[in-house]
N, C-alpha and C. Protein backbone atom coordinates (compact mmCIF):
# COMPACT_ATOMS: atom_id res chain seq x y z
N UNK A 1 7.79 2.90 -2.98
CA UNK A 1 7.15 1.76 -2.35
C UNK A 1 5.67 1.81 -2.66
N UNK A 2 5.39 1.24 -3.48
CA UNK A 2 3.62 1.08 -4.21
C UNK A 2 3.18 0.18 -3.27
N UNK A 3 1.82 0.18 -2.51
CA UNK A 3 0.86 -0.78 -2.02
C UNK A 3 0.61 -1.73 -2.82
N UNK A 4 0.88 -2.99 -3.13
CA UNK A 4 0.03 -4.06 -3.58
C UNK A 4 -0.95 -4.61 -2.98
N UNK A 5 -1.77 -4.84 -2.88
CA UNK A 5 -2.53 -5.57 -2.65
C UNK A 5 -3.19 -6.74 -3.33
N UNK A 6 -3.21 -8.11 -2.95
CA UNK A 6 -3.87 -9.20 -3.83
C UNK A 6 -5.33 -9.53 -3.19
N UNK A 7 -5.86 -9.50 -4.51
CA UNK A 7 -7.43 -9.94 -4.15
C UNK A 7 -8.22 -10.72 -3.73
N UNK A 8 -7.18 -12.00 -3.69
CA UNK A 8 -7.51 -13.11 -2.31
C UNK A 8 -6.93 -13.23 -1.33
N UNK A 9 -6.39 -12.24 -1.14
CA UNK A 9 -6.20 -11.76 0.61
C UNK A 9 -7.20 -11.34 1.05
N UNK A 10 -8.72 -10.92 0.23
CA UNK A 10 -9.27 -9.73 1.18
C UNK A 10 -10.70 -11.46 1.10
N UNK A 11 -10.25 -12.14 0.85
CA UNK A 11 -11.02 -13.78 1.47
C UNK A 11 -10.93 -14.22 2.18
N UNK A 12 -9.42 -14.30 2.26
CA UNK A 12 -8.72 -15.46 3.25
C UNK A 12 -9.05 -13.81 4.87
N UNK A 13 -8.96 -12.88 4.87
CA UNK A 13 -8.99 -12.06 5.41
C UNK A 13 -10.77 -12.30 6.35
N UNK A 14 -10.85 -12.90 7.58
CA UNK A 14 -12.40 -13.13 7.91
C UNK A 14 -12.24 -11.96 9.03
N UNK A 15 -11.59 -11.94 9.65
CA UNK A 15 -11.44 -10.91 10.88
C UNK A 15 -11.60 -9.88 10.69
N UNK A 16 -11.69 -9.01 9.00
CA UNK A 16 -11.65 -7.58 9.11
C UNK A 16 -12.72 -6.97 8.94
N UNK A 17 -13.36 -5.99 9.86
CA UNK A 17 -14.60 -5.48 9.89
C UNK A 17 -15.24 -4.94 8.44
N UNK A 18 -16.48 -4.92 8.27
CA UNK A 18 -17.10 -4.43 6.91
C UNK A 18 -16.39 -2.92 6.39
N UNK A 19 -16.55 -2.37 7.37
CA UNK A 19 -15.72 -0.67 6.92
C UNK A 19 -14.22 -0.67 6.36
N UNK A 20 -13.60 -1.76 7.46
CA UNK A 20 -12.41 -1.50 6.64
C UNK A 20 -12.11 -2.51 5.09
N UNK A 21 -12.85 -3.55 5.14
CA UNK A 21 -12.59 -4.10 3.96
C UNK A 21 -13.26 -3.33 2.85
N UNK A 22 -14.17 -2.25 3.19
CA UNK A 22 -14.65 -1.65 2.03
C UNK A 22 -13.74 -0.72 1.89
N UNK A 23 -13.03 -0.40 2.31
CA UNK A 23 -11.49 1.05 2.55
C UNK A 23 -10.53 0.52 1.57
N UNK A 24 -10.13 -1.10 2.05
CA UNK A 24 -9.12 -1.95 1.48
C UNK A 24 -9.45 -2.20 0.19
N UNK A 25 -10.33 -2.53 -0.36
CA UNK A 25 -10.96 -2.58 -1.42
C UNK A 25 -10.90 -1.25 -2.52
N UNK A 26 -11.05 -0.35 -1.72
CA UNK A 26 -11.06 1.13 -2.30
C UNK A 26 -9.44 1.53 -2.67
N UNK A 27 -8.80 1.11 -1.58
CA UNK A 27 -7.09 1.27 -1.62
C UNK A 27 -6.95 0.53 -3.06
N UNK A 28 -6.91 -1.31 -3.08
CA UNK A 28 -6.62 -1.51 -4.04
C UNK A 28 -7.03 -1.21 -5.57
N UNK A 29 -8.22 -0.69 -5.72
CA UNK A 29 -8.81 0.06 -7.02
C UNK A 29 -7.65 1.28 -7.34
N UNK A 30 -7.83 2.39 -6.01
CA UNK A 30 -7.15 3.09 -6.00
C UNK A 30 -5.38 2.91 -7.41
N UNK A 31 -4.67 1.56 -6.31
CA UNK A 31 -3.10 1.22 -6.12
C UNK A 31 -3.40 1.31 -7.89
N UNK A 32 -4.35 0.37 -8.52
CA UNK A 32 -4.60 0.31 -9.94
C UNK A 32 -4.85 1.47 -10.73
N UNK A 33 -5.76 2.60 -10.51
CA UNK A 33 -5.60 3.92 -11.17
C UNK A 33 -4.46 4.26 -11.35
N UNK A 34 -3.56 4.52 -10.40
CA UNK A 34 -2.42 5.11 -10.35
C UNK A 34 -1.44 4.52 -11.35
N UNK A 35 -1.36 3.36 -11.10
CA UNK A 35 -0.59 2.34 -12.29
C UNK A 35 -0.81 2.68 -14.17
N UNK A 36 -2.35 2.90 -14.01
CA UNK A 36 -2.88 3.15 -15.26
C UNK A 36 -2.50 4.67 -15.91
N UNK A 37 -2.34 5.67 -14.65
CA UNK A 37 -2.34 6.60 -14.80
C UNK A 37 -0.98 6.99 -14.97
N UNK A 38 0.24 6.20 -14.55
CA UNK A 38 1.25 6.07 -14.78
C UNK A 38 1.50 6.16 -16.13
N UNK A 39 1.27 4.64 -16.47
CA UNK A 39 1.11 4.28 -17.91
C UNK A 39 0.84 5.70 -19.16
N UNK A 40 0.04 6.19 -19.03
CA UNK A 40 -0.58 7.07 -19.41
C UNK A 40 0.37 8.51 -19.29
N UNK A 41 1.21 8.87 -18.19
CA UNK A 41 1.83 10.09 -18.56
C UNK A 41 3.04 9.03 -19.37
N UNK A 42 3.64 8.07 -18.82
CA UNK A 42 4.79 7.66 -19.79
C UNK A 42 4.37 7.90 -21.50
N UNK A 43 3.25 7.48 -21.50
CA UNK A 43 2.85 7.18 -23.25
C UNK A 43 2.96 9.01 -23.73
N UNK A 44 2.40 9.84 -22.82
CA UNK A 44 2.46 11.07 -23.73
C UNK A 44 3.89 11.64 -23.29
N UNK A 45 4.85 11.29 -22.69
CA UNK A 45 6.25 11.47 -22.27
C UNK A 45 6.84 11.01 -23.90
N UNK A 46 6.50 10.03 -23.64
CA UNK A 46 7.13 9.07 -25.09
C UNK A 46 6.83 10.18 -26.66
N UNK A 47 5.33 10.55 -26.74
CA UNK A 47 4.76 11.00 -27.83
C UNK A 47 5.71 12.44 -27.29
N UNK A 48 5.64 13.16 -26.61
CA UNK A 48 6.03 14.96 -26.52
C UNK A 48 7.97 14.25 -27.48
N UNK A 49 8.43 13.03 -27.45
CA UNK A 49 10.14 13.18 -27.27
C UNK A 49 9.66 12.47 -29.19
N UNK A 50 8.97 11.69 -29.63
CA UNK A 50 8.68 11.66 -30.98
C UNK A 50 8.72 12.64 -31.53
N UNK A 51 7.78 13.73 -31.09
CA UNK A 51 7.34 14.98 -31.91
C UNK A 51 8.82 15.42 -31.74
N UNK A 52 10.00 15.39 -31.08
CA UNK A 52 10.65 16.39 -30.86
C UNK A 52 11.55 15.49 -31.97
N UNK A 53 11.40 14.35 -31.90
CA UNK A 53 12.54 13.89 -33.31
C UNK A 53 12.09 14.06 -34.32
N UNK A 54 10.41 13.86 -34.46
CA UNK A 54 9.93 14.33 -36.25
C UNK A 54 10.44 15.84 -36.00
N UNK A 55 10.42 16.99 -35.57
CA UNK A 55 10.62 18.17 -36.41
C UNK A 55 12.53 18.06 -36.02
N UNK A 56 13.28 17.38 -35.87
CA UNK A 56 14.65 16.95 -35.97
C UNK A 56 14.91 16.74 -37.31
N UNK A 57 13.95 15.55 -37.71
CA UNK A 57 14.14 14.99 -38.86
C UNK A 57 13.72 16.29 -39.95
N UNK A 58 12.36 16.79 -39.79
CA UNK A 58 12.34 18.28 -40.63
C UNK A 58 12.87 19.07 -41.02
N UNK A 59 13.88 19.40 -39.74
CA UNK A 59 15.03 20.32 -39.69
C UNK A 59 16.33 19.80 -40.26
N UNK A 60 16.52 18.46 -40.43
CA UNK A 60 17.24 18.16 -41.13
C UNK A 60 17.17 18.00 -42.79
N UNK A 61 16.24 17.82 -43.24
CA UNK A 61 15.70 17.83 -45.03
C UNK A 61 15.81 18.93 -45.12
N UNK A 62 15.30 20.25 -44.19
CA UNK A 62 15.12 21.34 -44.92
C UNK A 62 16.89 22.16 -45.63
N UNK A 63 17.48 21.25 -44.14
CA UNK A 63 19.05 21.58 -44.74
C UNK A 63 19.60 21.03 -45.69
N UNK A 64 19.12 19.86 -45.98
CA UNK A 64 19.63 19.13 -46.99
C UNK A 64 19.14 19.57 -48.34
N UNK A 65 17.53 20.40 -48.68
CA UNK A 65 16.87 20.81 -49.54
C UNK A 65 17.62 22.18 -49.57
N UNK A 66 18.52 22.55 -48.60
CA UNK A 66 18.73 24.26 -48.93
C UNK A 66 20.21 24.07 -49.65
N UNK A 67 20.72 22.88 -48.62
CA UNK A 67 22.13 23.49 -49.18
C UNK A 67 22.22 22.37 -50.54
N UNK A 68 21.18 22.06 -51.16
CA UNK A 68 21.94 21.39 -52.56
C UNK A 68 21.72 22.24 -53.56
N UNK A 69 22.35 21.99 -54.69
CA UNK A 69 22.92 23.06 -55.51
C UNK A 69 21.43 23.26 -56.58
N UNK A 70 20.30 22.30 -56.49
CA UNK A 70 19.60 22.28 -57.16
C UNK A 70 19.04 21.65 -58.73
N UNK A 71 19.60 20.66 -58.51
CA UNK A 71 19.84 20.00 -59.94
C UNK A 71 21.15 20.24 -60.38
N UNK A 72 22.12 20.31 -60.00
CA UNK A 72 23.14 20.78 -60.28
C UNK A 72 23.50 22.60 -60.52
N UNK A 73 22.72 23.02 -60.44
CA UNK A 73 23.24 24.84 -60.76
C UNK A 73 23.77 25.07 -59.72
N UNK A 74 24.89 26.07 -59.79
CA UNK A 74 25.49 26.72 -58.22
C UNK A 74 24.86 27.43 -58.45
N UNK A 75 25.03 28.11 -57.15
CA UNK A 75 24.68 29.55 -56.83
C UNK A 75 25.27 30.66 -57.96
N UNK A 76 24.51 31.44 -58.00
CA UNK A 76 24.47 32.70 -59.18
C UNK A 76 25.46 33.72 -58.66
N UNK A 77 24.74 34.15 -57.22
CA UNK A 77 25.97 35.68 -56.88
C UNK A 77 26.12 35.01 -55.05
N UNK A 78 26.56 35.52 -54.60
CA UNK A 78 26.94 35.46 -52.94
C UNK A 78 25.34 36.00 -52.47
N UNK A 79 24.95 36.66 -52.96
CA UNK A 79 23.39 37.56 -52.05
C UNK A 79 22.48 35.51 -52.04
N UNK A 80 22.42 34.80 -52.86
CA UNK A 80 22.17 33.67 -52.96
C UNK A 80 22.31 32.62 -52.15
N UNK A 81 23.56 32.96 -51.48
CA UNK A 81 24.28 32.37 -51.11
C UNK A 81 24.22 32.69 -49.38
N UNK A 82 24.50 33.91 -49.32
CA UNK A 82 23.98 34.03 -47.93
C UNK A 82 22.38 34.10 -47.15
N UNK A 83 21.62 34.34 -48.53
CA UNK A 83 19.90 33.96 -48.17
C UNK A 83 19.76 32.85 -47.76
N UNK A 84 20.54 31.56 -48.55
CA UNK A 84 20.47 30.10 -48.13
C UNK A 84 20.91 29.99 -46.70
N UNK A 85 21.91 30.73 -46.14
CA UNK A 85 23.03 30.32 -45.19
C UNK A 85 22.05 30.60 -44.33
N UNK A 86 21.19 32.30 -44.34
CA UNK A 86 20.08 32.71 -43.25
C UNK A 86 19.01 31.88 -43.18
N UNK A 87 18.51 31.18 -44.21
CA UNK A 87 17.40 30.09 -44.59
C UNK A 87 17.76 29.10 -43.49
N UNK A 88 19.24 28.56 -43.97
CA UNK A 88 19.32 27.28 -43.39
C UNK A 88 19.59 27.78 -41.36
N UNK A 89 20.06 28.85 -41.09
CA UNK A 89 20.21 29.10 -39.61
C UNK A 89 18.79 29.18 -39.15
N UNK A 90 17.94 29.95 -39.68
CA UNK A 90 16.70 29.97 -39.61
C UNK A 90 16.05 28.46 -39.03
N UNK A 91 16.29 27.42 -39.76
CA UNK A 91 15.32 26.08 -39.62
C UNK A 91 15.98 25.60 -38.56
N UNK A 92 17.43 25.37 -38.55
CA UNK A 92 18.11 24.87 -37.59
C UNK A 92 17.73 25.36 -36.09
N UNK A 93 17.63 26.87 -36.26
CA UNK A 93 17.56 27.47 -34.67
C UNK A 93 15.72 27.37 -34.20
N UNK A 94 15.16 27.42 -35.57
CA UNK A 94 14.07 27.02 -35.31
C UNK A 94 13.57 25.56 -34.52
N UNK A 95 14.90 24.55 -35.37
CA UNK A 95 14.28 22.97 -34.62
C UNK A 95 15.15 22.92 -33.25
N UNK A 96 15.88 23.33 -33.08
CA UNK A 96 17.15 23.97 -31.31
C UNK A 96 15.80 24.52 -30.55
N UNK A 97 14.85 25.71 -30.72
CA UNK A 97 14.30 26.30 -30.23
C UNK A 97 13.20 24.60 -29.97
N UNK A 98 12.52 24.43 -30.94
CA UNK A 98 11.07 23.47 -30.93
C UNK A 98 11.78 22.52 -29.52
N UNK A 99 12.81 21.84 -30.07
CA UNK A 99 13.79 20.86 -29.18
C UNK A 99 13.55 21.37 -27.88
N UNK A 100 14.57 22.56 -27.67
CA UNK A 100 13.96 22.38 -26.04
C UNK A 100 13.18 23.10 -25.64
N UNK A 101 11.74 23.35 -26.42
CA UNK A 101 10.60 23.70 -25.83
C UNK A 101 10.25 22.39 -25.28
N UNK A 102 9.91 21.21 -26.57
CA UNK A 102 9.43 19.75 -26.16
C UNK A 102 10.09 19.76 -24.60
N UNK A 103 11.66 19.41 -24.71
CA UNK A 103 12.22 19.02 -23.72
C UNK A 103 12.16 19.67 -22.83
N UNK A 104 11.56 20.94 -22.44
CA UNK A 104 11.16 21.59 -21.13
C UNK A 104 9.32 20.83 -20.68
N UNK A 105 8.68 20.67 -22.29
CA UNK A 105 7.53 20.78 -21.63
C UNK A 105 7.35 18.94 -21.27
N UNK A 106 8.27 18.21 -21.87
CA UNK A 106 8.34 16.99 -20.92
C UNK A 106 9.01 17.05 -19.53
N UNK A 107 10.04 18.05 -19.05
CA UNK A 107 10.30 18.02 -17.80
C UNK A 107 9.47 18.73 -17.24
N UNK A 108 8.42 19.68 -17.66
CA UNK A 108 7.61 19.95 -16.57
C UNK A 108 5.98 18.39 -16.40
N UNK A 109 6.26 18.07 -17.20
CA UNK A 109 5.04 16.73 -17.48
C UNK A 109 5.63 15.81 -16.48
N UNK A 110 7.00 15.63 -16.82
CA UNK A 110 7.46 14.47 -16.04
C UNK A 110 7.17 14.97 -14.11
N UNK A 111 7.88 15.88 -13.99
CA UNK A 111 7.85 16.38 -12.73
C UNK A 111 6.86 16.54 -12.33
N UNK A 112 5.58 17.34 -12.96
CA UNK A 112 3.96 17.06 -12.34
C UNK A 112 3.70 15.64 -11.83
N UNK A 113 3.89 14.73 -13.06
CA UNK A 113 3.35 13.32 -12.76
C UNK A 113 4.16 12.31 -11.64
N UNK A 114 5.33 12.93 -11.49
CA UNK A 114 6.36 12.65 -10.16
C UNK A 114 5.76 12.87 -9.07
N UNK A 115 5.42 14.21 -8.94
CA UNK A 115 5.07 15.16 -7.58
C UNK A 115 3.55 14.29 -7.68
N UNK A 116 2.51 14.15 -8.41
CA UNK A 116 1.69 13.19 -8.23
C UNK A 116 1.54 12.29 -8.04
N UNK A 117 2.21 11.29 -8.35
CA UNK A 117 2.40 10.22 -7.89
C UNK A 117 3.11 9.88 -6.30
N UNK A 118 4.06 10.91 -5.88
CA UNK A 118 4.59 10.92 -4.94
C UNK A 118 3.67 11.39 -4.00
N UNK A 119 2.66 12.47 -3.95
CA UNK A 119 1.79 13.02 -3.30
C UNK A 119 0.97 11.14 -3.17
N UNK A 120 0.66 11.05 -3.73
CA UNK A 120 -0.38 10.09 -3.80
C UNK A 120 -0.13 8.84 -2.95
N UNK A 121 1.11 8.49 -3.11
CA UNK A 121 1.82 7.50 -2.78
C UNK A 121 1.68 7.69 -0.94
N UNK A 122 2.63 8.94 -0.61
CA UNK A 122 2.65 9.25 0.61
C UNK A 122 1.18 9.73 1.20
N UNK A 123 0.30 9.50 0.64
CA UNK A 123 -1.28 9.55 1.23
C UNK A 123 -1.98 8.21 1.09
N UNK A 124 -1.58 7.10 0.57
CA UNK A 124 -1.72 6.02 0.22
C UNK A 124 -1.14 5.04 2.07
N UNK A 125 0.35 5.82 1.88
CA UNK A 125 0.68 4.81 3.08
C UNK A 125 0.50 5.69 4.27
N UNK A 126 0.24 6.94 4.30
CA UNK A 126 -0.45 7.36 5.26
C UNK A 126 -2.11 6.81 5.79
N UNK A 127 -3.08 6.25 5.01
CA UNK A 127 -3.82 5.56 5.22
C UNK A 127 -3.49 4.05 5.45
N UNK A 128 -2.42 3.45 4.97
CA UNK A 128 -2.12 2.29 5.27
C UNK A 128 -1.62 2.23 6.95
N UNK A 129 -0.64 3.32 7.64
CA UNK A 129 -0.60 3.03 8.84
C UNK A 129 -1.83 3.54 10.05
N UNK A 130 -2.51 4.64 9.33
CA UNK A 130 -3.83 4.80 9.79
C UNK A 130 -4.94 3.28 10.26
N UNK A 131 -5.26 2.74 9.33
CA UNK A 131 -5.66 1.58 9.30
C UNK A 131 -4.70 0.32 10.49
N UNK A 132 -3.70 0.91 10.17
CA UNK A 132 -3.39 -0.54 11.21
C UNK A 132 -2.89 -0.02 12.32
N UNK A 133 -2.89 1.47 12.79
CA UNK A 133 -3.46 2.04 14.01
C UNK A 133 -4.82 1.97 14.53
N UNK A 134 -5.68 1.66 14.05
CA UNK A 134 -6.92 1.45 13.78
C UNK A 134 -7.03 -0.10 14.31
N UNK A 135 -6.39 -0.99 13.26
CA UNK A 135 -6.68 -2.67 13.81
C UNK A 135 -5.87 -3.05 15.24
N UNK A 136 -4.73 -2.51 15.46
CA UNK A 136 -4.12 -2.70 16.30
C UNK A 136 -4.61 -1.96 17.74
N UNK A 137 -5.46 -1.10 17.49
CA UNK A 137 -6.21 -0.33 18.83
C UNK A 137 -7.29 -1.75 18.97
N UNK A 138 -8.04 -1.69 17.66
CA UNK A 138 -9.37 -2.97 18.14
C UNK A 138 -9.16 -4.10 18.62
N UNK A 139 -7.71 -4.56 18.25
CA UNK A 139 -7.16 -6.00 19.00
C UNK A 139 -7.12 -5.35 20.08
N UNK A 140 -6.45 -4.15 20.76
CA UNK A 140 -5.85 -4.24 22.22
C UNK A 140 -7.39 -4.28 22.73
N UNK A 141 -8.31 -3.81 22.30
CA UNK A 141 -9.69 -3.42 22.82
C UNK A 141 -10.14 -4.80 23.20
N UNK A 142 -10.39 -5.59 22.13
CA UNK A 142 -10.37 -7.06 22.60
C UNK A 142 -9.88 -7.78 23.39
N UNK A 143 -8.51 -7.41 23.36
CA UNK A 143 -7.59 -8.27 24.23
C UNK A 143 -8.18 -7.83 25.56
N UNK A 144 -7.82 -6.60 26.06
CA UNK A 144 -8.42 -5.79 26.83
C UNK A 144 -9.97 -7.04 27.83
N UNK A 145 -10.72 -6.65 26.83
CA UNK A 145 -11.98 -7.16 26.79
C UNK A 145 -12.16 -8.35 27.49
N UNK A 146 -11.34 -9.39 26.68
CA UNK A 146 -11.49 -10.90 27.03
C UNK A 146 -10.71 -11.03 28.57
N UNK A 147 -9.55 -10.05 28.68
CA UNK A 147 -8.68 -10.35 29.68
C UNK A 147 -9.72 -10.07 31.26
N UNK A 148 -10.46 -8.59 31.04
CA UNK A 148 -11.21 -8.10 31.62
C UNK A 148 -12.66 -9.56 32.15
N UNK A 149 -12.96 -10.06 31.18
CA UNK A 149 -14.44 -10.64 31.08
C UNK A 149 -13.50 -12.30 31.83
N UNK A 150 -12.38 -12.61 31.69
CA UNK A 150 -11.86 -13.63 32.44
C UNK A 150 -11.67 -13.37 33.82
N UNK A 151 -10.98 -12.30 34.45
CA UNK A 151 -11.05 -12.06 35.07
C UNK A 151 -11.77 -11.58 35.94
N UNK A 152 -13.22 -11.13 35.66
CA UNK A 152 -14.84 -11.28 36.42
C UNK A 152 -15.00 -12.65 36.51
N UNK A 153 -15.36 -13.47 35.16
CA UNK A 153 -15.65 -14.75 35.80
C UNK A 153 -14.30 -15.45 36.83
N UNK A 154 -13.54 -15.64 36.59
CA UNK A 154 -12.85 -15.95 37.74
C UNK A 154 -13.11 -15.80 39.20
N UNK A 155 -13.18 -14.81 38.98
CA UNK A 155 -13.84 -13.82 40.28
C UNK A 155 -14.93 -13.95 41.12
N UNK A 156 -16.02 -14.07 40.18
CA UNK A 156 -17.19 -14.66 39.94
C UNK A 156 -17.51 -15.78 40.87
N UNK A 157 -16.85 -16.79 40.05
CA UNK A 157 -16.76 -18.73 40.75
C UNK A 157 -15.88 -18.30 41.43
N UNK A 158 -15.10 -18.11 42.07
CA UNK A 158 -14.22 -18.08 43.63
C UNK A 158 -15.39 -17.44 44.71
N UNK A 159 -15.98 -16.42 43.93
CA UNK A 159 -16.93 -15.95 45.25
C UNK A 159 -17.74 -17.05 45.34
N UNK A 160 -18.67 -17.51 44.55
CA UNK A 160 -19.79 -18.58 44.34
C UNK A 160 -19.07 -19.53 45.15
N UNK A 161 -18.00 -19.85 45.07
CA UNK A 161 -17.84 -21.25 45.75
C UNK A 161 -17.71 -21.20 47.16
N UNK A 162 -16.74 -19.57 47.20
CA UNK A 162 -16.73 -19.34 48.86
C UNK A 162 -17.77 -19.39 49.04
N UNK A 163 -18.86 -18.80 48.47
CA UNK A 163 -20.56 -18.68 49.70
C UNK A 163 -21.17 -20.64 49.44
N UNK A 164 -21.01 -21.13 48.57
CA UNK A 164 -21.29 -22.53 48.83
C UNK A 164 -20.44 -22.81 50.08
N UNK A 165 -19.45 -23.24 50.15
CA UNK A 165 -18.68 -23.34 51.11
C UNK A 165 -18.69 -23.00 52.53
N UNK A 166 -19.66 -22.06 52.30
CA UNK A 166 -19.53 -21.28 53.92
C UNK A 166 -21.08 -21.51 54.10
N UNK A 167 -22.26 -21.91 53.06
CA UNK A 167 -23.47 -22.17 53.28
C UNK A 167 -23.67 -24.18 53.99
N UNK A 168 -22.38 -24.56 53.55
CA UNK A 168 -22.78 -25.33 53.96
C UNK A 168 -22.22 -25.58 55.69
N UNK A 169 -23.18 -26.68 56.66
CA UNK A 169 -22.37 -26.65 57.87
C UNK A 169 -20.99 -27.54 58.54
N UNK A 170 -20.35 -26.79 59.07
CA UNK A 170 -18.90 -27.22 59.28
C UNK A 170 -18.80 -28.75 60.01
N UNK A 171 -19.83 -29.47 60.24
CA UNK A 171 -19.95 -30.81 60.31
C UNK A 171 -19.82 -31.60 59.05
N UNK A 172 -20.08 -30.94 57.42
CA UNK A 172 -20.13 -32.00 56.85
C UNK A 172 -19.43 -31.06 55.91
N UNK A 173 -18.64 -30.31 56.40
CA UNK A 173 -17.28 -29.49 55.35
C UNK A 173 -15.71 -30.47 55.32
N UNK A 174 -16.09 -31.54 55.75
CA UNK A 174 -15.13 -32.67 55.48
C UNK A 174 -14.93 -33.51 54.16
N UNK A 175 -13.96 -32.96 53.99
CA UNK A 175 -13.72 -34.04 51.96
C UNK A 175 -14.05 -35.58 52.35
N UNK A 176 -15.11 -35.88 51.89
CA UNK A 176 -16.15 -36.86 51.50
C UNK A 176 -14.63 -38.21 51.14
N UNK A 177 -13.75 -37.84 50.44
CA UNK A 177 -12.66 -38.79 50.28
C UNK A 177 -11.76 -39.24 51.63
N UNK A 178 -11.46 -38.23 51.90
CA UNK A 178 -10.69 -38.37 53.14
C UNK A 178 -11.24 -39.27 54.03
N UNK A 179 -12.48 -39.12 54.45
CA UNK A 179 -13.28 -38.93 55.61
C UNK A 179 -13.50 -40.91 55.12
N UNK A 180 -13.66 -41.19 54.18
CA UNK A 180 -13.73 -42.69 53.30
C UNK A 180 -12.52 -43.21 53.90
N UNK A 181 -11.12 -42.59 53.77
CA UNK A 181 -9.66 -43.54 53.82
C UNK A 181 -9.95 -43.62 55.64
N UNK A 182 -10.24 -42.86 55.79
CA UNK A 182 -10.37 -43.21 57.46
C UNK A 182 -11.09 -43.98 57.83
N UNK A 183 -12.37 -44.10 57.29
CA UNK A 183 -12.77 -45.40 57.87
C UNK A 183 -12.28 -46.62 57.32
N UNK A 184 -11.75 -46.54 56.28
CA UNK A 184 -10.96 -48.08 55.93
C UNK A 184 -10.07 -48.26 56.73
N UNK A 185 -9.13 -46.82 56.74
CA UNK A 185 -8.35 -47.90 57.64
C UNK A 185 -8.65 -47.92 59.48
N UNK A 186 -9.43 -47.67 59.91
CA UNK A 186 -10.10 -47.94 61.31
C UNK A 186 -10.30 -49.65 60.94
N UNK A 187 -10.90 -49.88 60.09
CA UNK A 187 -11.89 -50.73 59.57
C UNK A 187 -10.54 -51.93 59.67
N UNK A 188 -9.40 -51.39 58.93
CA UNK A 188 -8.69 -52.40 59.10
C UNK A 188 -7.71 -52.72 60.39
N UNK A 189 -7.81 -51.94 61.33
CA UNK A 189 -6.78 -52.33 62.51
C UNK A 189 -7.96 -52.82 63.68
N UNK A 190 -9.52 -52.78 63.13
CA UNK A 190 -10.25 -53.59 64.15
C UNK A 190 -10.53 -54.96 63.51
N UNK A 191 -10.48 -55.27 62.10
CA UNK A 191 -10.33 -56.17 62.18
C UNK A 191 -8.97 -57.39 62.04
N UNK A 192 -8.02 -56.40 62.37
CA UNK A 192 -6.60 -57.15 62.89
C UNK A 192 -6.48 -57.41 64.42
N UNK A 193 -7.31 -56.74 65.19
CA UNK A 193 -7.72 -56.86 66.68
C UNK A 193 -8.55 -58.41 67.04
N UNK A 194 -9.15 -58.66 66.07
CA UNK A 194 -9.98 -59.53 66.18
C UNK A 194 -9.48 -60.75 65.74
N UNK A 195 -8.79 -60.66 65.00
CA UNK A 195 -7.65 -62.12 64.42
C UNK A 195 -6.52 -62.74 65.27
């Protein structure tokens, strides 16, 4: 699981503090070394398994140069004959031997650059949930915050209004509306008295 990151996310991104977008920024440079560096053991993976087919191919001419008869002459006596045979075991066990030297020293290449990459990887998303242990503490902090700072002012204007309320005197602590419908309708059953 490789981090991607795209580089107009970290635009559209306004909420994230200077430190961590300089982190995020660093991550994605990072996500790109690694890629490159990838690249880079594959290519000498590739070159160590070439070299191991050119001296294949070596080891094969030299057999083909031993065991021909030479322009046509056979062999003279058997001592000839078995020098060639040791000649030709010689190159063969020689390119068997080269073979899986290559092929050991690409499985130890490969496996370094595994265990590196894997190291890397799992320190990669170990900073990735770091970080959003990190954002997810500063939201609750906020949340926290705002919930806190609502709940003073709330608090706040309920007291303010109780002490208005209680500053003023209980003669004229009558809703100004109410105190209106009553005299209308007084207003109207004296002048139905009068009709």
């Amino acid at each position: 699981m490789e981090v991607q990151i795209r580089r107009d996310s970290f635009e559209t991104a306004g909420r994230i503090p200077p430190a961590e977008m300089k982190w995020l920024r660093s991550l994605y440079s990072e996500a790109q070394n690694e890629q490159s560096k990838h690249a880079i053991a594959v290519a000498a993976a590739t070159a160590a398994a070439a070299d191991a087919a050119v001296a294949a191919a070596e080891a094969a001419v030299a057999v083909v140069r031993l065991t021909r008869h030479g322009a046509g002459i056979p062999f003279r006596s058997l001592d000839e004959r078995l020098d060639a045979a040791i000649k030709i075991q010689a190159f063969f066990r020689g390119y068997l031997a080269k073979k899986a030297l290559a092929l050991k020293a690409l499985v130890k290449l490969q496996a370094l650059v595994r265990g590196y990459l894997i190291r890397k990887r799992a320190a990669t998303t170990l900073h990735c949930m770091e970080a959003l242990v990190r954002a997810q503490a500063t939201v609750r902090a906020q949340k926290s915050k705002s919930l806190n700072h609502r709940s003073y002012m709330s608090n706040t204007r309920a007291f303010e209004a109780k002490v208005r309320w209680q500053s003023v005197p209980k003669q004229r602590r009558s809703n100004p509306v109410r105190g209106s419908e009553f005299r209308s309708e007084r207003w109207r059953w004296s002048s139905r008295e009068l009709a």
